[in-house]
PDB file of N, CA and C in Angstrom:
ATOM      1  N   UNK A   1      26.982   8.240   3.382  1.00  0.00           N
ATOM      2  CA  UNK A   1      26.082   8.763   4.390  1.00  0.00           C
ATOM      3  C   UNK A   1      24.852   7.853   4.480  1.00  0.00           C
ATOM      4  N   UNK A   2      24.373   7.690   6.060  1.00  0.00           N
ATOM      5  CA  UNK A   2      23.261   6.673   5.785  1.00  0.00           C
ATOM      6  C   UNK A   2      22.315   7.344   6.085  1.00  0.00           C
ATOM      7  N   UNK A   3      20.969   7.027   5.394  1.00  0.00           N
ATOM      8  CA  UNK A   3      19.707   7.713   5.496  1.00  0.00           C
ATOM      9  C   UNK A   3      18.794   7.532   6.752  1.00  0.00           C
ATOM     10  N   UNK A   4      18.843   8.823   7.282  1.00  0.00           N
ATOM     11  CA  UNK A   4      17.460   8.667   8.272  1.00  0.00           C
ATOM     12  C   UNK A   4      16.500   7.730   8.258  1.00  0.00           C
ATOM     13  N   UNK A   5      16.615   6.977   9.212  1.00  0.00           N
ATOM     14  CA  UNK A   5      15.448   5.359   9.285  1.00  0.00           C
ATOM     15  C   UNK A   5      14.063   6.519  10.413  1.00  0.00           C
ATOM     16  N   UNK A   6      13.080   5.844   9.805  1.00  0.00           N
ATOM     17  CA  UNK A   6      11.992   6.140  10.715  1.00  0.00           C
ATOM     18  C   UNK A   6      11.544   5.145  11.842  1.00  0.00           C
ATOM     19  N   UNK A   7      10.848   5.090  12.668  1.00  0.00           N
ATOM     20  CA  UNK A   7      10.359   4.324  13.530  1.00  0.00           C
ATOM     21  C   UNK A   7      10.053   2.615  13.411  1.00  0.00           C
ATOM     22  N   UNK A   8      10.062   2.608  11.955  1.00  0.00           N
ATOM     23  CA  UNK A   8       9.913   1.346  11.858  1.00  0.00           C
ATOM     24  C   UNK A   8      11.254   1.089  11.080  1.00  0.00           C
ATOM     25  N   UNK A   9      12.742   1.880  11.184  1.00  0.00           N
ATOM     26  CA  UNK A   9      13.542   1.539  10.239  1.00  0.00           C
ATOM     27  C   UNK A   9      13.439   1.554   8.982  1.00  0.00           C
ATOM     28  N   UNK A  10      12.890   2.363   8.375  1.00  0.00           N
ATOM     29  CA  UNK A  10      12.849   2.500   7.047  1.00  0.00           C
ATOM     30  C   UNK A  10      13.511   4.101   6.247  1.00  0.00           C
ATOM     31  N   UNK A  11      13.678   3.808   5.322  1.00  0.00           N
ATOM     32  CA  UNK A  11      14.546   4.991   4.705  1.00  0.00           C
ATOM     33  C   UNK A  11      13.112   6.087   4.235  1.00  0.00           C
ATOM     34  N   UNK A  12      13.716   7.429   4.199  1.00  0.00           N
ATOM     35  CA  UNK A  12      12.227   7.856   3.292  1.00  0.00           C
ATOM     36  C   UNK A  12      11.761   7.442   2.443  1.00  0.00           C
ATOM     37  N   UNK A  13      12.522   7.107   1.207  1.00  0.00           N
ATOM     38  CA  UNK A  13      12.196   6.421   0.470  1.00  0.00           C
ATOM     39  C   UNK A  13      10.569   4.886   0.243  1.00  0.00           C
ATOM     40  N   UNK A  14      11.480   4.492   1.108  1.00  0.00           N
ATOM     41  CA  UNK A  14      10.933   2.485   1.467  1.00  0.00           C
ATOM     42  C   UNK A  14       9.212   2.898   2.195  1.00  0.00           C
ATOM     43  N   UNK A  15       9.240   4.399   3.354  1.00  0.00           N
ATOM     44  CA  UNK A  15       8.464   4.660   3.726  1.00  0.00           C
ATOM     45  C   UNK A  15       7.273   5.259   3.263  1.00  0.00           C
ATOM     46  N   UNK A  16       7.784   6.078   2.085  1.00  0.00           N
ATOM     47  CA  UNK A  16       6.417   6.402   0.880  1.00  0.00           C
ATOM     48  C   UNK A  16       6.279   5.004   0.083  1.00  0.00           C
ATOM     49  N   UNK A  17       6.769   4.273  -0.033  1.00  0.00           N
ATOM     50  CA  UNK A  17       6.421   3.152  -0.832  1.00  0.00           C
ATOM     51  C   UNK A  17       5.744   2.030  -0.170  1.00  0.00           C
ATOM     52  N   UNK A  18       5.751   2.245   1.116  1.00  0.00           N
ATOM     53  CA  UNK A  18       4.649   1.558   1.814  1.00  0.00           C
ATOM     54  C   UNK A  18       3.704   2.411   2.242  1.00  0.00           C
ATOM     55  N   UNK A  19       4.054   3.487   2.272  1.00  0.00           N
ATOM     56  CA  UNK A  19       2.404   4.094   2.735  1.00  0.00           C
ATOM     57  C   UNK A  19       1.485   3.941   1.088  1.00  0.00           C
ATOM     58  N   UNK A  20       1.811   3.785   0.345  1.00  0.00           N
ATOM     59  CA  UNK A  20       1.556   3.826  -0.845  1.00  0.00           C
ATOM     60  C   UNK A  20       0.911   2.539  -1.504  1.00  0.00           C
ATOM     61  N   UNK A  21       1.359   1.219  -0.624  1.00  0.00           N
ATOM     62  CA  UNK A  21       1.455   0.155  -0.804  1.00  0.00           C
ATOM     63  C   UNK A  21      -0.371  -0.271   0.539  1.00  0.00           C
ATOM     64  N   UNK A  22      -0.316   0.986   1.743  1.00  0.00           N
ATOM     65  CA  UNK A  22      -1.103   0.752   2.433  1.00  0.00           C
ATOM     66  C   UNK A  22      -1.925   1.413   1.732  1.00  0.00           C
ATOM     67  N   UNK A  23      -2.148   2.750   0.747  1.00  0.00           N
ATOM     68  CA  UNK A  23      -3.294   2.833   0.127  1.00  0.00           C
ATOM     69  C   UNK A  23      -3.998   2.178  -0.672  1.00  0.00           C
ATOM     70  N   UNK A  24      -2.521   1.954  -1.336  1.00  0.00           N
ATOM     71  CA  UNK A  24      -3.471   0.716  -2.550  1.00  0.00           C
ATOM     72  C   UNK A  24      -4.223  -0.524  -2.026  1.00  0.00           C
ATOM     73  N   UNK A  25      -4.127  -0.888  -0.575  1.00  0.00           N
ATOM     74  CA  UNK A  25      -4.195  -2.095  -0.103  1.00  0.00           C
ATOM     75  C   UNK A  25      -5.847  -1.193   0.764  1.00  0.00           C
ATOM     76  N   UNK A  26      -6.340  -0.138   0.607  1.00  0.00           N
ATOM     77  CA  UNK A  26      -7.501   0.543   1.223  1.00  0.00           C
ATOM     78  C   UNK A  26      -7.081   0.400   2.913  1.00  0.00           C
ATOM     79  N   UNK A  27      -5.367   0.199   3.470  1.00  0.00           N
ATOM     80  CA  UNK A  27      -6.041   0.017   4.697  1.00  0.00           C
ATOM     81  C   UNK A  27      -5.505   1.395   5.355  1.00  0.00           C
ATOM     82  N   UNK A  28      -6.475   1.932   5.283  1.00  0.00           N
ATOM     83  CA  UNK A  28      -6.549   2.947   5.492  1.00  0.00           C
ATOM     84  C   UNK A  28      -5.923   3.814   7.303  1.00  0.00           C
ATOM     85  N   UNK A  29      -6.183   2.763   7.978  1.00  0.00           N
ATOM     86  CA  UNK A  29      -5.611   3.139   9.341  1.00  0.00           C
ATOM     87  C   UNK A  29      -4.133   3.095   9.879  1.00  0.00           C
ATOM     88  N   UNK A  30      -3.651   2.749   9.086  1.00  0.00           N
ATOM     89  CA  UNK A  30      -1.947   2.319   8.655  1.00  0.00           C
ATOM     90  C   UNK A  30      -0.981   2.767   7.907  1.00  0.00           C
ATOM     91  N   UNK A  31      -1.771   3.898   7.118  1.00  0.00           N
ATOM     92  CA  UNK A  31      -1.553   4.844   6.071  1.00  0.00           C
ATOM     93  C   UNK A  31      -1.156   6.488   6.232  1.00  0.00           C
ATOM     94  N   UNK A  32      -0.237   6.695   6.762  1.00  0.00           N
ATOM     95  CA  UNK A  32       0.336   8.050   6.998  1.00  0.00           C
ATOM     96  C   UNK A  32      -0.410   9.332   6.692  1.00  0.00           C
ATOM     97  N   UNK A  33      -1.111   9.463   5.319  1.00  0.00           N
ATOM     98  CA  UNK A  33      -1.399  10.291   4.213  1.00  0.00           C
ATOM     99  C   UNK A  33      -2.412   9.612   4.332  1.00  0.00           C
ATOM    100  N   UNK A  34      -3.148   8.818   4.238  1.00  0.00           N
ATOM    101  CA  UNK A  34      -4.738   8.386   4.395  1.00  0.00           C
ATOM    102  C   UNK A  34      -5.371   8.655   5.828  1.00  0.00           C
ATOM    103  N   UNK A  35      -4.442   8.757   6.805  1.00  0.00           N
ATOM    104  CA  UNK A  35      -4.874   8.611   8.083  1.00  0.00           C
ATOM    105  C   UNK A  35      -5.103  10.512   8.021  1.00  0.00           C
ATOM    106  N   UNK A  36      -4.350  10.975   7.474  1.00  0.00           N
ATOM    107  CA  UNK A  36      -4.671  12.756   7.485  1.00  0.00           C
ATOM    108  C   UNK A  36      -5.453  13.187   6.682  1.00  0.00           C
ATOM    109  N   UNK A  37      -5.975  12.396   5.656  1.00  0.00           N
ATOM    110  CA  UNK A  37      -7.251  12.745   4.543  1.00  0.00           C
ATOM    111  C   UNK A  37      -8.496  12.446   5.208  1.00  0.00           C
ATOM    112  N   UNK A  38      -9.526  13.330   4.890  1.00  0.00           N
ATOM    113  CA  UNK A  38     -10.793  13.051   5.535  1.00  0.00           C
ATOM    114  C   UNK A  38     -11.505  11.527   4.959  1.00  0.00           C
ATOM    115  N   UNK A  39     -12.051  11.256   5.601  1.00  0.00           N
ATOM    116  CA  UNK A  39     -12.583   9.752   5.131  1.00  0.00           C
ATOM    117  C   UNK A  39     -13.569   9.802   3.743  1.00  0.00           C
ATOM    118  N   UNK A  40     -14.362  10.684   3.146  1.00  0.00           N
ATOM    119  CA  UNK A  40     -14.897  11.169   2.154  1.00  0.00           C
ATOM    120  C   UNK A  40     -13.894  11.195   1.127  1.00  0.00           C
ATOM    121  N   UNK A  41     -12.624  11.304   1.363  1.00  0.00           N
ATOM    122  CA  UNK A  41     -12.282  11.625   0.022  1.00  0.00           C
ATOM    123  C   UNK A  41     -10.839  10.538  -0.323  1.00  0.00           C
ATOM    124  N   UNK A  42     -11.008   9.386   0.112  1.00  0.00           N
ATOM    125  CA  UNK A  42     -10.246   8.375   0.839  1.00  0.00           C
ATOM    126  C   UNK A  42      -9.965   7.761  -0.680  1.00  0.00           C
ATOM    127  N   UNK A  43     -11.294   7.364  -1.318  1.00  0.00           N
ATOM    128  CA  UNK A  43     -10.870   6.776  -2.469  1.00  0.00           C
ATOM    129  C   UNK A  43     -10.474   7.624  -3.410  1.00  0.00           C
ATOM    130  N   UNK A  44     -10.553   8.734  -3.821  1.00  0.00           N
ATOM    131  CA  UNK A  44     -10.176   9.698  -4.473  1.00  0.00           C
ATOM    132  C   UNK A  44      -7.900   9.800  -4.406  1.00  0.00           C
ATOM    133  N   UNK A  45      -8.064   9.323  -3.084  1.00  0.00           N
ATOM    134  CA  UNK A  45      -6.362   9.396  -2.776  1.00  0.00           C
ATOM    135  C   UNK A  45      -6.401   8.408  -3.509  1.00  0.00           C
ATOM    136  N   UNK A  46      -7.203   7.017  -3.605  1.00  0.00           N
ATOM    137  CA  UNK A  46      -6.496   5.874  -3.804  1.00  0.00           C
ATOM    138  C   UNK A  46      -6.317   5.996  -5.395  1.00  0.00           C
ATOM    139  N   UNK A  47      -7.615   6.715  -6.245  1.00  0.00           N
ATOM    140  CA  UNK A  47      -7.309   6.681  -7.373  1.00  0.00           C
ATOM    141  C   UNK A  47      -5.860   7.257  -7.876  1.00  0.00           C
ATOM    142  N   UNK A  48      -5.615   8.521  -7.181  1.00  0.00           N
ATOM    143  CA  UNK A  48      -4.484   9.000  -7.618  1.00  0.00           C
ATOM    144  C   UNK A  48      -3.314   8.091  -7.328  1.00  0.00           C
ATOM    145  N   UNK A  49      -3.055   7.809  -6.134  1.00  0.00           N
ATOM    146  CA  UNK A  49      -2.040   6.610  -6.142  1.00  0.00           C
ATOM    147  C   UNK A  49      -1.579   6.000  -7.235  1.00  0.00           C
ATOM    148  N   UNK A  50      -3.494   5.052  -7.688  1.00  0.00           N
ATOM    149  CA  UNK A  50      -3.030   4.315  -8.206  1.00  0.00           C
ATOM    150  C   UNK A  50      -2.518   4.948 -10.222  1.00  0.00           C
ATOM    151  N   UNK A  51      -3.356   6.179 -10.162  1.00  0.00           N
ATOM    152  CA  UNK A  51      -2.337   6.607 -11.365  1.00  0.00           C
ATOM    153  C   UNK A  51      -1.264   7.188 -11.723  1.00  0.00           C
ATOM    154  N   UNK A  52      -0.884   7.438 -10.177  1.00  0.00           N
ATOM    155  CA  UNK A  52       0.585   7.962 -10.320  1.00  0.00           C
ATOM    156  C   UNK A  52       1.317   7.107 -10.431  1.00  0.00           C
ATOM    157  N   UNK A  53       0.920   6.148  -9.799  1.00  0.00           N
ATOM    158  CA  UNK A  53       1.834   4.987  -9.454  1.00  0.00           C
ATOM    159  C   UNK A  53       2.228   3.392  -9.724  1.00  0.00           C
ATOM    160  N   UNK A  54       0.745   3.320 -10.318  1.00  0.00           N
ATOM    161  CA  UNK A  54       0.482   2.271 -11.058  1.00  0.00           C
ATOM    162  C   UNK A  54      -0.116   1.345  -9.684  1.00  0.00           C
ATOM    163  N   UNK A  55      -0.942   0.221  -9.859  1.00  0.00           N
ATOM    164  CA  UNK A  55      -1.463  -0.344  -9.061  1.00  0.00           C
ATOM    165  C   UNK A  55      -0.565  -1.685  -8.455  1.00  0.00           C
ATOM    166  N   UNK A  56       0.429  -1.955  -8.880  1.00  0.00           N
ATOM    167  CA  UNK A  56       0.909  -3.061  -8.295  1.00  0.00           C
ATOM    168  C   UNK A  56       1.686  -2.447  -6.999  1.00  0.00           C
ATOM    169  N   UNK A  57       1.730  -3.679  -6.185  1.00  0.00           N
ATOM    170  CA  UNK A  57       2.328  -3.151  -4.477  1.00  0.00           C
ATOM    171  C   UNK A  57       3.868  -2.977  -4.431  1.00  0.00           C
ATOM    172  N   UNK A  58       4.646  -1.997  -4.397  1.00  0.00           N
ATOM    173  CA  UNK A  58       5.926  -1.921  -4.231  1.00  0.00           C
ATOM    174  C   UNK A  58       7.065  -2.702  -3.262  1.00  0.00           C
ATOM    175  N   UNK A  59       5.767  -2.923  -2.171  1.00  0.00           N
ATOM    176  CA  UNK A  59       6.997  -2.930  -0.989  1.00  0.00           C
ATOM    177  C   UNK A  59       6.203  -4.586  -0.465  1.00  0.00           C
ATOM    178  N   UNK A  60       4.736  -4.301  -0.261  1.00  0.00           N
ATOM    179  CA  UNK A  60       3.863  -5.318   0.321  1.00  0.00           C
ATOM    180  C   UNK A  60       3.778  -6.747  -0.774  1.00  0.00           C
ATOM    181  N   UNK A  61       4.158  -8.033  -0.019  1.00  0.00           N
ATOM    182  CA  UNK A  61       4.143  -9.074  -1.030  1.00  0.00           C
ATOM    183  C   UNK A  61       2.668  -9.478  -1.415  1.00  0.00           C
ATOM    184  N   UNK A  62       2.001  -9.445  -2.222  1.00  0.00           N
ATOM    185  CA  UNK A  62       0.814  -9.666  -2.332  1.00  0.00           C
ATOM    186  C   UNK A  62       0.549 -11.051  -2.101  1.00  0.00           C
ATOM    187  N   UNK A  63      -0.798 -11.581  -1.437  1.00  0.00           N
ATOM    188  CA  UNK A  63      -1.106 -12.764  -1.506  1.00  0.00           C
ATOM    189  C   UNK A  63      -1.136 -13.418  -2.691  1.00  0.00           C
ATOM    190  N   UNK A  64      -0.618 -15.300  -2.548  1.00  0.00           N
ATOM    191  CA  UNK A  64      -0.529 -16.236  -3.983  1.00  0.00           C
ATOM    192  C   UNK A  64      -2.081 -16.167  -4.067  1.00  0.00           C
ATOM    193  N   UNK A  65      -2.433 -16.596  -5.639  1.00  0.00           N
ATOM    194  CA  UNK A  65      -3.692 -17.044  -5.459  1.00  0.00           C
ATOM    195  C   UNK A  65      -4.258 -17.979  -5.260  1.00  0.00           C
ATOM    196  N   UNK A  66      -5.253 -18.202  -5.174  1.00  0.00           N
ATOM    197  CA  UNK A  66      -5.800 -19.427  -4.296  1.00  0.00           C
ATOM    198  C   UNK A  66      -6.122 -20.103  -5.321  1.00  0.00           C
ATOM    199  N   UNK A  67      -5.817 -21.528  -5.143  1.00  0.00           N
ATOM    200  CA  UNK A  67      -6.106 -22.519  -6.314  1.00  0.00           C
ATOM    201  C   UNK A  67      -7.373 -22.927  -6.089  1.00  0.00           C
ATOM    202  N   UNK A  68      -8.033 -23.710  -7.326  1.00  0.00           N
ATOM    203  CA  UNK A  68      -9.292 -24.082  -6.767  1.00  0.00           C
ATOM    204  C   UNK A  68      -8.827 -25.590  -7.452  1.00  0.00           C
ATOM    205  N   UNK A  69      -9.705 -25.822  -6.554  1.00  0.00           N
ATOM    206  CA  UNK A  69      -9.841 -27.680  -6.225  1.00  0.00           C
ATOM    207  C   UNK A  69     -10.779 -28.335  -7.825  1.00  0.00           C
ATOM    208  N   UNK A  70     -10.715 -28.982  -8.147  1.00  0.00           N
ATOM    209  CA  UNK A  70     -11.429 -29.125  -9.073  1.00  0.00           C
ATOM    210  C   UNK A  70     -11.845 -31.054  -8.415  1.00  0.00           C
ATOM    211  N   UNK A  71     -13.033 -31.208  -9.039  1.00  0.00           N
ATOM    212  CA  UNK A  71     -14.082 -32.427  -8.351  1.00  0.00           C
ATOM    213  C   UNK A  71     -13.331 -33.671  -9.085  1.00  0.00           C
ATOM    214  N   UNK A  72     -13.238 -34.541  -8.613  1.00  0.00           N
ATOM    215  CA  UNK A  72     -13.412 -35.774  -9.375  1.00  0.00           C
ATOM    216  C   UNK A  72     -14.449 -36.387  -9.060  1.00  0.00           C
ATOM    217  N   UNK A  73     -14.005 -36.466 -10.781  1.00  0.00           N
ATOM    218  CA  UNK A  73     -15.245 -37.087 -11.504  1.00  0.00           C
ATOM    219  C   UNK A  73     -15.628 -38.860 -11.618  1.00  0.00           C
TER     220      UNK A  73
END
């Protein structure tokens, strides 16, 4: 049986793991469950997120980091 895709094609699943992925990421307007929380209590979601869930991004590839240049000397 195949799972109900949502609007953007995603399984329920894939779809809490990016809304989850948009909290941890604070963007808040993109966020299913952030977009229905009052804005006061916005970081309070994010904390829980991030202890339910741990803080790394599930679904979203995080940016590499940026190297730094070092001078010659």
């Amino acid at each position: 049986m195949v799972p109900q895709c949502d609007d953007l094609g995603l399984c329920p699943d894939c779809a809490a793991k990016l809304d989850r992925d948009m909290i941890r990421d604070r963007d808040w307007e993109r966020s299913w469950t952030a977009w229905q929380t009052p804005a006061d209590q916005r970081e309070a979601l994010r904390t829980h997120v991030v202890a339910r869930y741990g803080a790394r991004y599930e679904l979203i590839v995080p940016p590499a980091p940026r190297r730094r240049r070092h001078k010659e000397s």
